[in-house]
PDB file of N, CA and C in Angstrom:
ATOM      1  N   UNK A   1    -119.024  84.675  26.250  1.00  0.00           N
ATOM      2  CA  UNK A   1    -119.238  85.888  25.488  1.00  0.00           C
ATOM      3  C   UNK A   1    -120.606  85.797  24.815  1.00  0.00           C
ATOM      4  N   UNK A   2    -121.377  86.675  24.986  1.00  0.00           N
ATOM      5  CA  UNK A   2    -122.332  86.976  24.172  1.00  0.00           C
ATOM      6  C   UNK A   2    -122.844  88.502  22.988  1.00  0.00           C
ATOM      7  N   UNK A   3    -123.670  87.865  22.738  1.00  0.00           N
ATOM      8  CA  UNK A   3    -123.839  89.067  21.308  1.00  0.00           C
ATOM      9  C   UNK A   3    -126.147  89.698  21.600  1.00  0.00           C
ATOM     10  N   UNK A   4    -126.138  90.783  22.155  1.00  0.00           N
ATOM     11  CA  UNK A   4    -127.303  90.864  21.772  1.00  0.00           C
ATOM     12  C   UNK A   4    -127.494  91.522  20.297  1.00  0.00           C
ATOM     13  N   UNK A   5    -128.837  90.966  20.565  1.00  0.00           N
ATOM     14  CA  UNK A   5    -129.270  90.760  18.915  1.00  0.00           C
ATOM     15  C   UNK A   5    -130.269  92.300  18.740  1.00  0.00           C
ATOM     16  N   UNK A   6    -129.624  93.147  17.543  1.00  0.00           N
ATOM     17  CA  UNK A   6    -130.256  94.323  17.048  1.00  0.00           C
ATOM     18  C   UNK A   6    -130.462  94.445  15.910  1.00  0.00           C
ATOM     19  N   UNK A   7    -131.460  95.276  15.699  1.00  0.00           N
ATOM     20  CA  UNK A   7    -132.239  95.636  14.760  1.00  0.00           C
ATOM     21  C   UNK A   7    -131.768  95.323  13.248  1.00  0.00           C
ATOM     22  N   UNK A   8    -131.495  94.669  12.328  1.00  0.00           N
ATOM     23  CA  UNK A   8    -130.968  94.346  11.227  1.00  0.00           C
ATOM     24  C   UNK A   8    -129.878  93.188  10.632  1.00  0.00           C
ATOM     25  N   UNK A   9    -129.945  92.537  12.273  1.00  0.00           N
ATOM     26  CA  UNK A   9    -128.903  90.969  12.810  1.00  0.00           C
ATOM     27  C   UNK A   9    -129.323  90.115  12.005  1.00  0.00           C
ATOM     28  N   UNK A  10    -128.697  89.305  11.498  1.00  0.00           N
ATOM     29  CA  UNK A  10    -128.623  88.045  11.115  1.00  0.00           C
ATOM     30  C   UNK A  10    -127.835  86.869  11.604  1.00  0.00           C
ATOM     31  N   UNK A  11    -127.941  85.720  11.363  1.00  0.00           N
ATOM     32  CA  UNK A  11    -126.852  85.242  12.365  1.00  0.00           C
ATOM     33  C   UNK A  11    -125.755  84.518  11.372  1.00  0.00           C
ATOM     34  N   UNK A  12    -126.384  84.851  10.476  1.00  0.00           N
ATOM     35  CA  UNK A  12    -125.363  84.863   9.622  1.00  0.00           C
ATOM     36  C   UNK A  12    -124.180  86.148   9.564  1.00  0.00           C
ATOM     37  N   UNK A  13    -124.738  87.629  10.021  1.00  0.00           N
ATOM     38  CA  UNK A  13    -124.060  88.924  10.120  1.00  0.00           C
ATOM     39  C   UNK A  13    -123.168  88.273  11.791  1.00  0.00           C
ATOM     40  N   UNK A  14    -124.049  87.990  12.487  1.00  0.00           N
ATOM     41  CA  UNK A  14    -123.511  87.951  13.700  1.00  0.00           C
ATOM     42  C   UNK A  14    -122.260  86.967  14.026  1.00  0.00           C
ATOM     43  N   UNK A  15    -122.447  85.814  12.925  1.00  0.00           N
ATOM     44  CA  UNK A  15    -121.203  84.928  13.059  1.00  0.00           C
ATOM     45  C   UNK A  15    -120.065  85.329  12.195  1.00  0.00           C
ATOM     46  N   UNK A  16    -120.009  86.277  11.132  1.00  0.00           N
ATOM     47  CA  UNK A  16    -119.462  87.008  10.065  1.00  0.00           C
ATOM     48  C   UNK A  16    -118.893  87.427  11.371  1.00  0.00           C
ATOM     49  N   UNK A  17    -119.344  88.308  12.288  1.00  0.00           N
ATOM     50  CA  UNK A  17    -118.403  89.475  12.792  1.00  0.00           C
ATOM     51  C   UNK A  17    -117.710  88.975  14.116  1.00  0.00           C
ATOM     52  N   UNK A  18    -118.069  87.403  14.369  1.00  0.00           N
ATOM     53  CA  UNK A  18    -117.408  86.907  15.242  1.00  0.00           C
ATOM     54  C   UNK A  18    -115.942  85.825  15.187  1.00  0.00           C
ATOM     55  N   UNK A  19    -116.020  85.512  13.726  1.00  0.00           N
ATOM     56  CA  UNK A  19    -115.132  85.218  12.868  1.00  0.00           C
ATOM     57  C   UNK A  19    -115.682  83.550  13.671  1.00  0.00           C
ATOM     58  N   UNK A  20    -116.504  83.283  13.156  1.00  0.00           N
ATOM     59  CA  UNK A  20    -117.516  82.025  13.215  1.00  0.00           C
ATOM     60  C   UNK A  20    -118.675  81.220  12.522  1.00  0.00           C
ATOM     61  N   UNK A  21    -118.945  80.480  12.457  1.00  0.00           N
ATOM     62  CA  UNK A  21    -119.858  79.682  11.644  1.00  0.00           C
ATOM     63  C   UNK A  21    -121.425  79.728  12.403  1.00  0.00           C
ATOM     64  N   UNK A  22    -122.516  80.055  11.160  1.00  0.00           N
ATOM     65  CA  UNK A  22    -124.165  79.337  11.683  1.00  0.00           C
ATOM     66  C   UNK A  22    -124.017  78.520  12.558  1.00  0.00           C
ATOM     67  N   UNK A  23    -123.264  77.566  12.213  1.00  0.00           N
ATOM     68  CA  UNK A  23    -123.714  76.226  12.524  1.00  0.00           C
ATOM     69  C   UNK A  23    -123.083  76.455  14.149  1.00  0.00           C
ATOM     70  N   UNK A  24    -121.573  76.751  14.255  1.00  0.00           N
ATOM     71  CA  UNK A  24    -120.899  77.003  15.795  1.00  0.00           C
ATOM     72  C   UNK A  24    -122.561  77.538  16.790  1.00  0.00           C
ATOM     73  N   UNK A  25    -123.271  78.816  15.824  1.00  0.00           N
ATOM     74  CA  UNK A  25    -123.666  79.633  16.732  1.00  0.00           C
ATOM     75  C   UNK A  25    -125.256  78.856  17.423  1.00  0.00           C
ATOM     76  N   UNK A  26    -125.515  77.782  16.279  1.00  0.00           N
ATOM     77  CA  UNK A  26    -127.160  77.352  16.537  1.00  0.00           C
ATOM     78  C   UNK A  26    -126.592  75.596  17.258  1.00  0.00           C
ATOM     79  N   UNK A  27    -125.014  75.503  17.210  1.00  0.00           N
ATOM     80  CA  UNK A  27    -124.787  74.335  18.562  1.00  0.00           C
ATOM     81  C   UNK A  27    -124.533  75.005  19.883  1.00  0.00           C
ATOM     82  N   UNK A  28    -124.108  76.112  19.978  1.00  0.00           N
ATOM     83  CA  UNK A  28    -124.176  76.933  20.898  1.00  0.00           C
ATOM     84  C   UNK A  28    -125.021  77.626  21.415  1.00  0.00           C
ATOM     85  N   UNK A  29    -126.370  77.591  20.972  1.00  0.00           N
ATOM     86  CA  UNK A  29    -127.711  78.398  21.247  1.00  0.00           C
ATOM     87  C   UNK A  29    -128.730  77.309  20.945  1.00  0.00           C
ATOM     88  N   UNK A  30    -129.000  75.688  21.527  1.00  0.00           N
ATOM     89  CA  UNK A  30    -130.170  74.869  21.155  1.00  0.00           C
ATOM     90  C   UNK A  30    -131.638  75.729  21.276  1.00  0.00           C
ATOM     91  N   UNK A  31    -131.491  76.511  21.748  1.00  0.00           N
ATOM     92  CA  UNK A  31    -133.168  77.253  21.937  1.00  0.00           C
ATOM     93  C   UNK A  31    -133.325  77.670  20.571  1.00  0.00           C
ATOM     94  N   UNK A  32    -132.628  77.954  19.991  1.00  0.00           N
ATOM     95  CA  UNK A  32    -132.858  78.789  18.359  1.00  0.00           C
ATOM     96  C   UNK A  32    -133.429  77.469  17.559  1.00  0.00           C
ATOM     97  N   UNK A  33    -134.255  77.120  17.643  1.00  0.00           N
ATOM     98  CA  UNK A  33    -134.900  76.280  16.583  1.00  0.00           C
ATOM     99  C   UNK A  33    -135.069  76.685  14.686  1.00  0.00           C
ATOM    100  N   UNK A  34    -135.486  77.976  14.577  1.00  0.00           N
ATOM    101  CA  UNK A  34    -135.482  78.140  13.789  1.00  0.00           C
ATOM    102  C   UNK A  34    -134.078  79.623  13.225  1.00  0.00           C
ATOM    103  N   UNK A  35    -133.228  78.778  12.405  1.00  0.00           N
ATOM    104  CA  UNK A  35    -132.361  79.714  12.301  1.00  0.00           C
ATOM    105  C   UNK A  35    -132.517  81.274  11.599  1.00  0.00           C
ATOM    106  N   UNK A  36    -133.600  81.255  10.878  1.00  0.00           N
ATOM    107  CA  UNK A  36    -134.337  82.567  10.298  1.00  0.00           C
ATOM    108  C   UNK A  36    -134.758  83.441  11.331  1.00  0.00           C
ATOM    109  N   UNK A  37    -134.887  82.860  12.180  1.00  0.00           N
ATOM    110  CA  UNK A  37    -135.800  83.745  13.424  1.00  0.00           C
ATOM    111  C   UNK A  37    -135.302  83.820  14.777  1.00  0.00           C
ATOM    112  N   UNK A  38    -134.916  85.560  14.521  1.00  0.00           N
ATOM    113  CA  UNK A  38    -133.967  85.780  15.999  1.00  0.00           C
ATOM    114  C   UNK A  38    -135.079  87.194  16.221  1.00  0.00           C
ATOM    115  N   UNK A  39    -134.536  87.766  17.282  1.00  0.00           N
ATOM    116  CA  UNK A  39    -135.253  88.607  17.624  1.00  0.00           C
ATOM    117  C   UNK A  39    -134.160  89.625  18.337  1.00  0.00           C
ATOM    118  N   UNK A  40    -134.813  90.801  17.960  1.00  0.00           N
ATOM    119  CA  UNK A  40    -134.318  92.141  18.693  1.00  0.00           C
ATOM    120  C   UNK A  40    -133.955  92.075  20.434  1.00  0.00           C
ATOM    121  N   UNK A  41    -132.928  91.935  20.717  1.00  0.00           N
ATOM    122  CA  UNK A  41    -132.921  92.139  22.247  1.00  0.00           C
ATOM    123  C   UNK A  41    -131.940  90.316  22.839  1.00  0.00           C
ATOM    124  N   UNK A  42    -132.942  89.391  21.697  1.00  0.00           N
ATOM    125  CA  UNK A  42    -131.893  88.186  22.613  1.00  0.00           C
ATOM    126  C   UNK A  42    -130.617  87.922  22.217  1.00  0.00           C
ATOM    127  N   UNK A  43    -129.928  87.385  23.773  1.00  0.00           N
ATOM    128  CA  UNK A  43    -128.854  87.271  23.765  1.00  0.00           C
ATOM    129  C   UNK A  43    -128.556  86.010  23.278  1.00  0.00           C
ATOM    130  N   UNK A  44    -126.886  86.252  22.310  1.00  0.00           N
ATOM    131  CA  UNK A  44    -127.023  84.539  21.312  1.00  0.00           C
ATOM    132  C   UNK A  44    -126.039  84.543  21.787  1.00  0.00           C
ATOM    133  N   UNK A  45    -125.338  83.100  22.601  1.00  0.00           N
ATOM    134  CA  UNK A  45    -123.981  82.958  22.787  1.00  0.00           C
ATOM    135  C   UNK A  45    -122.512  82.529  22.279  1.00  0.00           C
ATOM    136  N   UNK A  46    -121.763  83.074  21.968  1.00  0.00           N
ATOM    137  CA  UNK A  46    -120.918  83.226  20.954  1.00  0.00           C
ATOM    138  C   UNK A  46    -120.110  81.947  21.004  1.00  0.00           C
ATOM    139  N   UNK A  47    -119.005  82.103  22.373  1.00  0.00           N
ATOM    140  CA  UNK A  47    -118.028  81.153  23.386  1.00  0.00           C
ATOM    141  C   UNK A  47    -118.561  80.619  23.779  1.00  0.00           C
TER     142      UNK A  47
END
């Protein structure tokens, strides 16, 4: 499952609405180096 990322995302909003943790979402996404900085359009993987 994935979540693209829009305009006002956080991944803090994005793990809120996945009933999940930062931390689940940035061991599940190693490319995200910096957790402040996502971008409009990429896909973050949830599952």
């Amino acid at each position: 499952m994935f979540h693209t990322v829009k305009s006002g995302d956080t991944l803090w909003k994005i793990a809120h609405h996945h009933h999940t943790s930062v931390h689940h979402l940035l061991h599940k996404n190693p490319s995200i180096k910096n957790p402040d900085l996502i971008y409009v359009g990429q896909r973050i993987k949830i599952h």
